[in-house]
N, C-alpha and C. Protein backbone atom coordinates (compact mmCIF):
# COMPACT_ATOMS: atom_id res chain seq x y z
N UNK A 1 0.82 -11.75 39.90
CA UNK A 1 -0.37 -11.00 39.56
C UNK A 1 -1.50 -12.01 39.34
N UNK A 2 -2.92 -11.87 40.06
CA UNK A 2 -3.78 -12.45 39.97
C UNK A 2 -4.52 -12.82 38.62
N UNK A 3 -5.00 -13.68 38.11
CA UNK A 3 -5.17 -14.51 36.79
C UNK A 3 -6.57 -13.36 36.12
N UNK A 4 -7.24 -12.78 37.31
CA UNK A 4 -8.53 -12.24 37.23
C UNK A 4 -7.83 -10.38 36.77
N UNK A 5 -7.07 -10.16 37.37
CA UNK A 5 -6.48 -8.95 37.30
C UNK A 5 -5.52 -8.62 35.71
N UNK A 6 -4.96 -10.08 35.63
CA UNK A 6 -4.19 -9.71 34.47
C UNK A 6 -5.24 -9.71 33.44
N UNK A 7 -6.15 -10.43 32.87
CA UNK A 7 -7.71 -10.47 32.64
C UNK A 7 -8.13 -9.16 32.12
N UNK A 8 -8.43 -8.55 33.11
CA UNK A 8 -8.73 -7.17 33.25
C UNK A 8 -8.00 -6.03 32.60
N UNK A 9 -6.43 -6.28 32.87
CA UNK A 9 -5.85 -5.60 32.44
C UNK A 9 -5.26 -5.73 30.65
N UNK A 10 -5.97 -7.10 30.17
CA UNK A 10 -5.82 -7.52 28.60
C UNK A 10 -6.70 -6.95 28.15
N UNK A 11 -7.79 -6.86 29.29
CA UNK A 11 -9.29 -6.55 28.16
C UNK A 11 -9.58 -4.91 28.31
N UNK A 12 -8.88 -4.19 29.18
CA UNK A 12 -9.12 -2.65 29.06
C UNK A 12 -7.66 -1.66 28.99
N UNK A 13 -6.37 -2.57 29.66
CA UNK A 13 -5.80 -1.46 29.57
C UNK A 13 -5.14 -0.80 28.42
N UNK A 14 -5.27 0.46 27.81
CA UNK A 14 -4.56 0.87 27.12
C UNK A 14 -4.25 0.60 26.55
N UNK A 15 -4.12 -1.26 25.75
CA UNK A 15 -3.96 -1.58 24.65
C UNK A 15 -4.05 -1.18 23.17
N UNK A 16 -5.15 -0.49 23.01
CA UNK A 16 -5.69 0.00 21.89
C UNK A 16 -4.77 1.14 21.85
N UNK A 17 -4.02 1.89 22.23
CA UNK A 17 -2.89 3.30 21.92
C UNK A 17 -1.56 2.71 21.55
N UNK A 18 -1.72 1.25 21.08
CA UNK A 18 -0.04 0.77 20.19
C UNK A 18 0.28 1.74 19.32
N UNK A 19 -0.13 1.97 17.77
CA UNK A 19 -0.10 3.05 17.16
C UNK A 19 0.29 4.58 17.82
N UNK A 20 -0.64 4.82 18.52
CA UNK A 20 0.03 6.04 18.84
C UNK A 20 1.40 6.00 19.79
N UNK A 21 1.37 5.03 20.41
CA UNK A 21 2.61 4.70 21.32
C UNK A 21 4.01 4.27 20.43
N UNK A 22 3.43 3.42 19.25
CA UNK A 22 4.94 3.21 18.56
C UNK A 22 4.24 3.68 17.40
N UNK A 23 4.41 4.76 16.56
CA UNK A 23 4.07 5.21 15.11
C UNK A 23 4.96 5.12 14.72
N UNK A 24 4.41 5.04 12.98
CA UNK A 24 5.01 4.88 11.80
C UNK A 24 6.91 5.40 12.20
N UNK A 25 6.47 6.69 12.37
CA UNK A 25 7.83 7.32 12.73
C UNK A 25 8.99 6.56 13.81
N UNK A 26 8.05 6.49 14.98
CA UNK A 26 9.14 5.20 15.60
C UNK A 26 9.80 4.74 15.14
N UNK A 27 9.01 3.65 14.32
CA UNK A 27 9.68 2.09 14.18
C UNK A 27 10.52 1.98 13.15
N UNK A 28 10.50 3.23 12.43
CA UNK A 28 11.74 3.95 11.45
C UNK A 28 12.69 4.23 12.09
N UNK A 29 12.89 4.77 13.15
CA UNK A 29 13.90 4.94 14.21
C UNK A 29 14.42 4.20 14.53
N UNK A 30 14.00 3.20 14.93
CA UNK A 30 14.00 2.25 15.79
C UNK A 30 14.79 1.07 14.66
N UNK A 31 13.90 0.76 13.56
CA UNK A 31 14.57 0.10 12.73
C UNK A 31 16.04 0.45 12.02
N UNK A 32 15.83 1.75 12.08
CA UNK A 32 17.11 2.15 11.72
C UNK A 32 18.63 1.94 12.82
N UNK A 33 17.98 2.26 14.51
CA UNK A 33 18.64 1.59 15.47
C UNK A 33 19.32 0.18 15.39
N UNK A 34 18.51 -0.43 14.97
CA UNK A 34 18.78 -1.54 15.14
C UNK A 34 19.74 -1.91 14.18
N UNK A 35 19.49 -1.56 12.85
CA UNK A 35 20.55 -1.75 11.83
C UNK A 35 21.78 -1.05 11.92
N UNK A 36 22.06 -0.20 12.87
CA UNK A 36 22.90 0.69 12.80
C UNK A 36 23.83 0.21 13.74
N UNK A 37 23.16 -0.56 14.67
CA UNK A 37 23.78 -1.46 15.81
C UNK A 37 24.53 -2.55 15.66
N UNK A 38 23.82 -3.05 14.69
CA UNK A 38 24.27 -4.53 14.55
C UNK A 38 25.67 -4.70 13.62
N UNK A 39 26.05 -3.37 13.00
CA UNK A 39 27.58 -3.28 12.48
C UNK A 39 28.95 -3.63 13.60
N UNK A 40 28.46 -3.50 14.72
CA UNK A 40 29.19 -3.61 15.95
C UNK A 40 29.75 -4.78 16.60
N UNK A 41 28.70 -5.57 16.23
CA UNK A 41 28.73 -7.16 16.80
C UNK A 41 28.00 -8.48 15.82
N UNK A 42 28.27 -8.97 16.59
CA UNK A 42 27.61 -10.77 16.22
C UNK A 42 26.54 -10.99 16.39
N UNK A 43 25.63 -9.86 16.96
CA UNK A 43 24.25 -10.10 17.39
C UNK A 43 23.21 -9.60 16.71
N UNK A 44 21.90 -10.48 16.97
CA UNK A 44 20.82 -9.85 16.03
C UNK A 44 19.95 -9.46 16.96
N UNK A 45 19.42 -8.61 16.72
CA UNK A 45 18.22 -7.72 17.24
C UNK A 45 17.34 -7.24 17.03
N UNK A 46 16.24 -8.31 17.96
CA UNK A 46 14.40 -8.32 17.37
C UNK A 46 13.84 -8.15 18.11
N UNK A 47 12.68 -6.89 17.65
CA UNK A 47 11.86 -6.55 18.65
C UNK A 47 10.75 -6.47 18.20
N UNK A 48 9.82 -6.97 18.64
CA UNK A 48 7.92 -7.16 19.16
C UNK A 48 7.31 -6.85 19.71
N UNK A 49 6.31 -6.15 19.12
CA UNK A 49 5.73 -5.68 20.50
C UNK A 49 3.96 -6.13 20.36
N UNK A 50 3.32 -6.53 21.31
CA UNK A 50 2.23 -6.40 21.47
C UNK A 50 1.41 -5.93 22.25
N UNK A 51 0.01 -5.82 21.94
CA UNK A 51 -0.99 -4.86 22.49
C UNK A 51 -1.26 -5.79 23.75
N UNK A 52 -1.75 -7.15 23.41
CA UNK A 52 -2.55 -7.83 24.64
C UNK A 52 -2.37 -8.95 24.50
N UNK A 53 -2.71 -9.70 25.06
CA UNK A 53 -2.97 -11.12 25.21
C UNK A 53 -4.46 -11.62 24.79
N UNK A 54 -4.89 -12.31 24.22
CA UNK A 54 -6.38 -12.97 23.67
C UNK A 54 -6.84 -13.23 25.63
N UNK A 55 -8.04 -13.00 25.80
CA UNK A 55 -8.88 -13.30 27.02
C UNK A 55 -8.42 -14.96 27.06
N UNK A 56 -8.57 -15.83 26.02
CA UNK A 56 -8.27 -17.66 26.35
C UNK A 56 -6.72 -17.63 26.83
N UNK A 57 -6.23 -16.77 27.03
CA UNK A 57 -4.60 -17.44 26.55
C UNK A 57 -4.30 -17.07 27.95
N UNK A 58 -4.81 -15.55 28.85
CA UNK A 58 -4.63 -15.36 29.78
C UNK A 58 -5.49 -16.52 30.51
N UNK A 59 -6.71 -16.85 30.71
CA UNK A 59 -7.16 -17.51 31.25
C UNK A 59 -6.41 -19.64 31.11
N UNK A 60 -6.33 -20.09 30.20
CA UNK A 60 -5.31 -20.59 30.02
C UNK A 60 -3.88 -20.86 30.82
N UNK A 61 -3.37 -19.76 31.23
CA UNK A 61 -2.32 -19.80 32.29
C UNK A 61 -1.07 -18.89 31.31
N UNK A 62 -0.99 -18.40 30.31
CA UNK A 62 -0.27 -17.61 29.62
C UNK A 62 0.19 -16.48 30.09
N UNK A 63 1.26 -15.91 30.18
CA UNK A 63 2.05 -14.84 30.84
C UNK A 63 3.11 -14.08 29.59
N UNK A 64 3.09 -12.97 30.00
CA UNK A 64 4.39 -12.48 28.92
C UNK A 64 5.75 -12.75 28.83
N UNK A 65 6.39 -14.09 29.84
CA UNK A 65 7.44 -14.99 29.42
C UNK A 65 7.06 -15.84 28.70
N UNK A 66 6.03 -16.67 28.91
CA UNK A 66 5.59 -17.66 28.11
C UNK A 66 5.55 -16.91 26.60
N UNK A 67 4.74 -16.15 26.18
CA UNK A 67 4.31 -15.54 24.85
C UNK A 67 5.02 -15.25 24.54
N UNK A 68 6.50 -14.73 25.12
CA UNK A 68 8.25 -13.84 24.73
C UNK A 68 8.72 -14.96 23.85
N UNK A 69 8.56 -16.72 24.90
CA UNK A 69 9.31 -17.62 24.45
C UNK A 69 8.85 -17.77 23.06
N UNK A 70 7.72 -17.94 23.06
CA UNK A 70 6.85 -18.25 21.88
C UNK A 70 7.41 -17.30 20.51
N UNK A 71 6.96 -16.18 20.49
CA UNK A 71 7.57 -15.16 19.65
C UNK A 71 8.62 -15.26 18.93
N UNK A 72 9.69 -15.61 20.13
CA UNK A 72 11.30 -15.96 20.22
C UNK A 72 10.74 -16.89 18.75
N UNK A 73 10.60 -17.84 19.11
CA UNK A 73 10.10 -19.40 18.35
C UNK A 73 9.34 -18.78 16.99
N UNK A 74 8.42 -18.41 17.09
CA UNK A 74 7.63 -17.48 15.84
C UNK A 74 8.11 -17.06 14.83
N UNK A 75 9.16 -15.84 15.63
CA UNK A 75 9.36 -15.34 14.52
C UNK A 75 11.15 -15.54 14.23
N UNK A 76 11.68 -16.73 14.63
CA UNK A 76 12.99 -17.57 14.14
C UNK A 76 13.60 -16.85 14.86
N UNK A 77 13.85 -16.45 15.55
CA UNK A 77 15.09 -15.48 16.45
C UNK A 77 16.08 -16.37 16.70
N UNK A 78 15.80 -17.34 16.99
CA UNK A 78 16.81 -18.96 17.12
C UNK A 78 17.51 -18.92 15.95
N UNK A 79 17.17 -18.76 14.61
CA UNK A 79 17.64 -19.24 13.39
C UNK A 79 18.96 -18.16 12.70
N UNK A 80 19.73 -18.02 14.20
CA UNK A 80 21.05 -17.14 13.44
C UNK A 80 22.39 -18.35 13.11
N UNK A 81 23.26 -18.06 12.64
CA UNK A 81 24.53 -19.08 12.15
C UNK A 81 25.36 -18.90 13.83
N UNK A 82 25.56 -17.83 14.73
CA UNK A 82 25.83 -17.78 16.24
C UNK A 82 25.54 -18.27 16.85
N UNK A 83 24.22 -18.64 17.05
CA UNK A 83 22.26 -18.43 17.87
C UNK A 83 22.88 -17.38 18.42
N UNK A 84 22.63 -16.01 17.85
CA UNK A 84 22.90 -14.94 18.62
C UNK A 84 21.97 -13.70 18.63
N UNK A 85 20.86 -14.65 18.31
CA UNK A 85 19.38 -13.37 18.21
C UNK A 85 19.32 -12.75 20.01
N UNK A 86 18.65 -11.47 19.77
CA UNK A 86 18.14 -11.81 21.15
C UNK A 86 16.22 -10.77 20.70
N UNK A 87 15.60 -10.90 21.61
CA UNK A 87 14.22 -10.86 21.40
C UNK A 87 13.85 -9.79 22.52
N UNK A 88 13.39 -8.53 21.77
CA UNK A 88 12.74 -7.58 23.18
C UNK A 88 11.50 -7.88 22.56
N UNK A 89 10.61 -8.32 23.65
CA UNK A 89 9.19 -8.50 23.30
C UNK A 89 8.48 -7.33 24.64
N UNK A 90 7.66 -6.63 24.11
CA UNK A 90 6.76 -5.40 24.71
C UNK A 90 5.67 -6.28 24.64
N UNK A 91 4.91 -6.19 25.96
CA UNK A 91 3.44 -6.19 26.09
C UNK A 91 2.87 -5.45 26.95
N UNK A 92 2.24 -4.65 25.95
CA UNK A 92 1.70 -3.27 26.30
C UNK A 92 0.35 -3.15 26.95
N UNK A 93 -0.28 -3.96 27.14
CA UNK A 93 -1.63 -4.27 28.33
C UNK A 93 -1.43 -4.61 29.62
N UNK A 94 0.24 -5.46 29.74
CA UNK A 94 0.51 -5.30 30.94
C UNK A 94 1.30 -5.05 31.74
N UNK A 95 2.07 -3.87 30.41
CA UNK A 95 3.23 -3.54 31.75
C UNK A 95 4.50 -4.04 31.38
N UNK A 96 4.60 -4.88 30.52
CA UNK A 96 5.92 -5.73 30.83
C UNK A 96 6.85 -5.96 29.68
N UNK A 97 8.36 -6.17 29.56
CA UNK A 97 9.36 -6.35 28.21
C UNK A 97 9.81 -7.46 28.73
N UNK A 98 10.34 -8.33 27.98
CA UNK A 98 10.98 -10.06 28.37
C UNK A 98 11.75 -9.46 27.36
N UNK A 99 13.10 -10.10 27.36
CA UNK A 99 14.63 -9.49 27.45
C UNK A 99 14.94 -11.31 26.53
N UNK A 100 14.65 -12.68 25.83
CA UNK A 100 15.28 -13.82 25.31
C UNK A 100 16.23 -13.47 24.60
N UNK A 101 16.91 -14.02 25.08
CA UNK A 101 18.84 -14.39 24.04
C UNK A 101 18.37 -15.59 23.94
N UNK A 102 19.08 -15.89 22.56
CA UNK A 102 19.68 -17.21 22.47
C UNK A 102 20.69 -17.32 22.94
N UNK A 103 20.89 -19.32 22.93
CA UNK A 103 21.94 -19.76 23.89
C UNK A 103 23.55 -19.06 23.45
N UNK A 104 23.87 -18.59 22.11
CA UNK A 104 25.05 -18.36 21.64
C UNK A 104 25.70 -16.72 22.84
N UNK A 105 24.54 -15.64 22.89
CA UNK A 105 24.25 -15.08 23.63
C UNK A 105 24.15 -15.02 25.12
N UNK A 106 23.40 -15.86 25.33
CA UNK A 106 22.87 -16.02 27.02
C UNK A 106 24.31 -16.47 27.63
N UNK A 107 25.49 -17.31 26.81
CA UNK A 107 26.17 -18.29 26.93
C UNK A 107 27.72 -16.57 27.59
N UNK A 108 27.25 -15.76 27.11
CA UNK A 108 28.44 -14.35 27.21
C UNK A 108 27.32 -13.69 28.03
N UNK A 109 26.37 -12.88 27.90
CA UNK A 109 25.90 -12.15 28.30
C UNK A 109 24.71 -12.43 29.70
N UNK A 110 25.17 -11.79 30.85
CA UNK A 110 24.24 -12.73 32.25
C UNK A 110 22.96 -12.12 32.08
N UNK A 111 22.32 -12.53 32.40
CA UNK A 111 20.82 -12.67 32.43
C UNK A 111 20.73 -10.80 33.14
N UNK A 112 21.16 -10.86 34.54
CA UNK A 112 21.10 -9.67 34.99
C UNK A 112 21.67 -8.06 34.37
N UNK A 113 22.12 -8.63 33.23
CA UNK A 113 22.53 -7.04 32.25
C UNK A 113 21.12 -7.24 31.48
N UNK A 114 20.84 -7.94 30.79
CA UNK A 114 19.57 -7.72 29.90
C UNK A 114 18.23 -7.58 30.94
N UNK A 115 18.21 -7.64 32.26
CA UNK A 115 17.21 -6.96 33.61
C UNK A 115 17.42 -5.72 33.64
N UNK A 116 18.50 -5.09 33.56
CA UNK A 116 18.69 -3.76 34.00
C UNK A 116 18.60 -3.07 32.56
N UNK A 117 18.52 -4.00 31.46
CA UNK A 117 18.17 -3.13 30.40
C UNK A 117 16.66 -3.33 30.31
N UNK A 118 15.62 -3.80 30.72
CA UNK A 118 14.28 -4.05 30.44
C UNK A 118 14.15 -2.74 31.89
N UNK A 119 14.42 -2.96 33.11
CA UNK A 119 14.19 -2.02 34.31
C UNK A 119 14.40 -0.96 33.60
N UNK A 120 14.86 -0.47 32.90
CA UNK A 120 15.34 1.11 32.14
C UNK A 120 14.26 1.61 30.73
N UNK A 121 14.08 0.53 30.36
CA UNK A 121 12.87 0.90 29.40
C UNK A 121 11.70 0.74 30.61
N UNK A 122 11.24 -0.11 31.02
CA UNK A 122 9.96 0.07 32.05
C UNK A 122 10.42 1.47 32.79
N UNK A 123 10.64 2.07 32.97
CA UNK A 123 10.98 3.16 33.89
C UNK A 123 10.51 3.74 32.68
N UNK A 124 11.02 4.20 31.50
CA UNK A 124 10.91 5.08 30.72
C UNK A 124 9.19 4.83 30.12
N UNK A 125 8.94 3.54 30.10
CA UNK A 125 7.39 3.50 29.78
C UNK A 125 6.41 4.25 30.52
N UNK A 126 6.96 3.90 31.84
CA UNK A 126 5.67 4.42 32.79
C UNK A 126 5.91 6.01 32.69
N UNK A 127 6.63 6.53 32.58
CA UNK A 127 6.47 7.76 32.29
C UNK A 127 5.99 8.46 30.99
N UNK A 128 5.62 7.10 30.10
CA UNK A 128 5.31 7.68 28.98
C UNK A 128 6.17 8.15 27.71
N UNK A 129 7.51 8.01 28.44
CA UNK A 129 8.28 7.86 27.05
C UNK A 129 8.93 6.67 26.26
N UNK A 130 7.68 6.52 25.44
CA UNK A 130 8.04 5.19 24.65
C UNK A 130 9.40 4.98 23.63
N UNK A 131 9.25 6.30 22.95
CA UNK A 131 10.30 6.46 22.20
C UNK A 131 11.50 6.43 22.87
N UNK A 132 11.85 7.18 23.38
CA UNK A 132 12.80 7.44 24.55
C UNK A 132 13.22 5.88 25.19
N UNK A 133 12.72 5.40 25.84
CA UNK A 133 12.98 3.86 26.51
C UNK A 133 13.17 2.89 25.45
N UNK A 134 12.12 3.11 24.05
CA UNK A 134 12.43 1.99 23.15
C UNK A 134 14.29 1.96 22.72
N UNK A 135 14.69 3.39 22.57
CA UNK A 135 15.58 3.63 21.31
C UNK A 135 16.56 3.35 22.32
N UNK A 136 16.36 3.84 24.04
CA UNK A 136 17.47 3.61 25.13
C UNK A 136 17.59 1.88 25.46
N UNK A 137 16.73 1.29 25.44
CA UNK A 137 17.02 -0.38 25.17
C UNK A 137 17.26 -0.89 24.39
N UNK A 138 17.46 -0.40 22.60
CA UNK A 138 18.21 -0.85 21.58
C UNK A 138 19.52 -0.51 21.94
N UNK A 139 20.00 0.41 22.61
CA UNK A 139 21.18 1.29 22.56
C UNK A 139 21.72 0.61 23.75
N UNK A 140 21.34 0.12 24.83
CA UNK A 140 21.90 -0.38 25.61
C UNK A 140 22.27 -1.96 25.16
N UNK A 141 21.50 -2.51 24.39
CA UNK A 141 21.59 -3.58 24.06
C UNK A 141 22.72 -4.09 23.14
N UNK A 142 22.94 -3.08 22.26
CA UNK A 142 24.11 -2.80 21.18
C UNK A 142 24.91 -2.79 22.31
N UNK A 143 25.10 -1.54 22.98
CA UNK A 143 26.36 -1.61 24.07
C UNK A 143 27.09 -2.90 24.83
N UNK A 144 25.91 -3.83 25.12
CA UNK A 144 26.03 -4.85 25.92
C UNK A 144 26.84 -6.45 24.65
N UNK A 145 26.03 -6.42 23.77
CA UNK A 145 26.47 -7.06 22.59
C UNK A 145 27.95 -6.87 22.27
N UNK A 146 28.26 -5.44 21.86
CA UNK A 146 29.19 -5.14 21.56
C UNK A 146 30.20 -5.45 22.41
N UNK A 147 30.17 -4.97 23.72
CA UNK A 147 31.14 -5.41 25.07
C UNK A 147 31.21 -6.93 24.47
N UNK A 148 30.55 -8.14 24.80
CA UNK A 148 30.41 -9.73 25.30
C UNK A 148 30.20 -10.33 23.55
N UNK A 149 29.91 -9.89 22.76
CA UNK A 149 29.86 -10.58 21.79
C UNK A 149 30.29 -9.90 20.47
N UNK A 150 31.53 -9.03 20.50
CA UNK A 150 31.98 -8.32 19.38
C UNK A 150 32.22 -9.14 17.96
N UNK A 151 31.64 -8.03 17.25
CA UNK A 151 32.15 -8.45 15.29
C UNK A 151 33.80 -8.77 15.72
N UNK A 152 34.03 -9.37 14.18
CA UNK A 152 35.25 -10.02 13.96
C UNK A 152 35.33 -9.20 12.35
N UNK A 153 36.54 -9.93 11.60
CA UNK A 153 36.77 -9.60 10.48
C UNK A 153 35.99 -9.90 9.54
N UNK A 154 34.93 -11.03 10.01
CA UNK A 154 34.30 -11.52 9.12
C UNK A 154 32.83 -10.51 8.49
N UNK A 155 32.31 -11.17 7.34
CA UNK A 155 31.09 -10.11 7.05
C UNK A 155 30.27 -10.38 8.00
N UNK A 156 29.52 -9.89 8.40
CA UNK A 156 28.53 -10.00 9.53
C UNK A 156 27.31 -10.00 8.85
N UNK A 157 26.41 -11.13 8.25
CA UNK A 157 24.83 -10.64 7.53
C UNK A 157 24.15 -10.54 8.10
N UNK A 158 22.85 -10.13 7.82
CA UNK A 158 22.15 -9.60 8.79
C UNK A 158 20.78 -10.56 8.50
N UNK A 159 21.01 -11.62 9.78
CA UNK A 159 20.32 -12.49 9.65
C UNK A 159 19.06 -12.47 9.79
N UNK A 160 18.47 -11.45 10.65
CA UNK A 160 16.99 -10.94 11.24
C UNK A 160 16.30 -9.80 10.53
N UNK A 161 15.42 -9.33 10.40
CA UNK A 161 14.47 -8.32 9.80
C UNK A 161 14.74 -7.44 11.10
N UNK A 162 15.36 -6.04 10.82
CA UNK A 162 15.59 -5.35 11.68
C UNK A 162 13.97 -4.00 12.56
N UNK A 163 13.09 -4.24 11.09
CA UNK A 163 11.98 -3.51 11.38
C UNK A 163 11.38 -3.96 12.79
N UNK A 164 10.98 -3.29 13.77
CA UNK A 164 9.86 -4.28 14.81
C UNK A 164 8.81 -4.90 14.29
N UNK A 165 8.11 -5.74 14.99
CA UNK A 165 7.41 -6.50 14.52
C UNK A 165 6.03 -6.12 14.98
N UNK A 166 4.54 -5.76 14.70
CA UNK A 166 3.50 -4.98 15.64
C UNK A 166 2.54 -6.74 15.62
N UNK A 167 2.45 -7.74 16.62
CA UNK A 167 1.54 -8.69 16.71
C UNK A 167 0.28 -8.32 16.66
């Protein structure tokens, strides 16, 4: 995507409808998803979402892998006793979810299951169901965790803040 286009699409699209796209009510859901998930497995699960990108950052050369990695980094997703965070980061100006595991993670789970779980929420975005795609990519994600990186006997704490995060 052209540097001028993504540009364009930081500085008008639809950004400003985060709130109404993930409300209060959501991310209660959602947080509750996530905690409800993580009884299952070894994995932690964090999700972010943002509206846009700053106009410097796109121009700059910044993309929503780059800013995923970053986030990842931000907000400690690295910092489990596994490394078994993994990071759905939403950016909602352009379209796009980045799917980061850590290495404890990435190391069981192939890259191409956490694609077909981002392809399944983007499907569900563009149609407008946010809720719907958010709560179906926590749920797939648990599924996938659970398969490749199952709990043990041990206590499992809950190393991550399960609420989403609104940048």
């Amino acid at each position: 995507m052209a540097r001028m286009q993504r540009l364009l699409m930081n500085l008008f699209d639809g950004w400003f409808q985060m709130r109404r796209r993930f409300p209060r009510s959501l991310l209660d859901e959602m947080t509750d998803a996530i905690a409800d998930g993580e009884r299952a497995h070894r994995g932690e699960v964090c999700f972010a979402i943002e509206s846009r990108l700053a106009p410097t950052a796109v121009l700059e050369g910044w993309d929503a892998d780059r800013r995923a990695h970053q986030v990842f980094a931000q907000l400690r997703v690295w910092d489990t006793e596994h490394n078994s965070g993994v990071l759905f980061y939403v950016l909602m100006a352009e379209h796009r979810v980045v799917i980061v595991a850590d290495r404890g993670i990435a190391a069981a789970v192939p890259q191409s299951e956490w694609d077909d779980v981002r392809d399944h929420m983007l499907a569900s975005f563009a149609q407008g169901a946010w809720r719907q795609g958010s709560l179906d990519g926590i749920s797939e994600a648990h599924a996938l965790l659970t398969r490749h990186f199952p709990g043990n006997d041990k206590a499992n704490p809950d190393e991550l803040p399960d609420r989403p995060v609104l940048l």
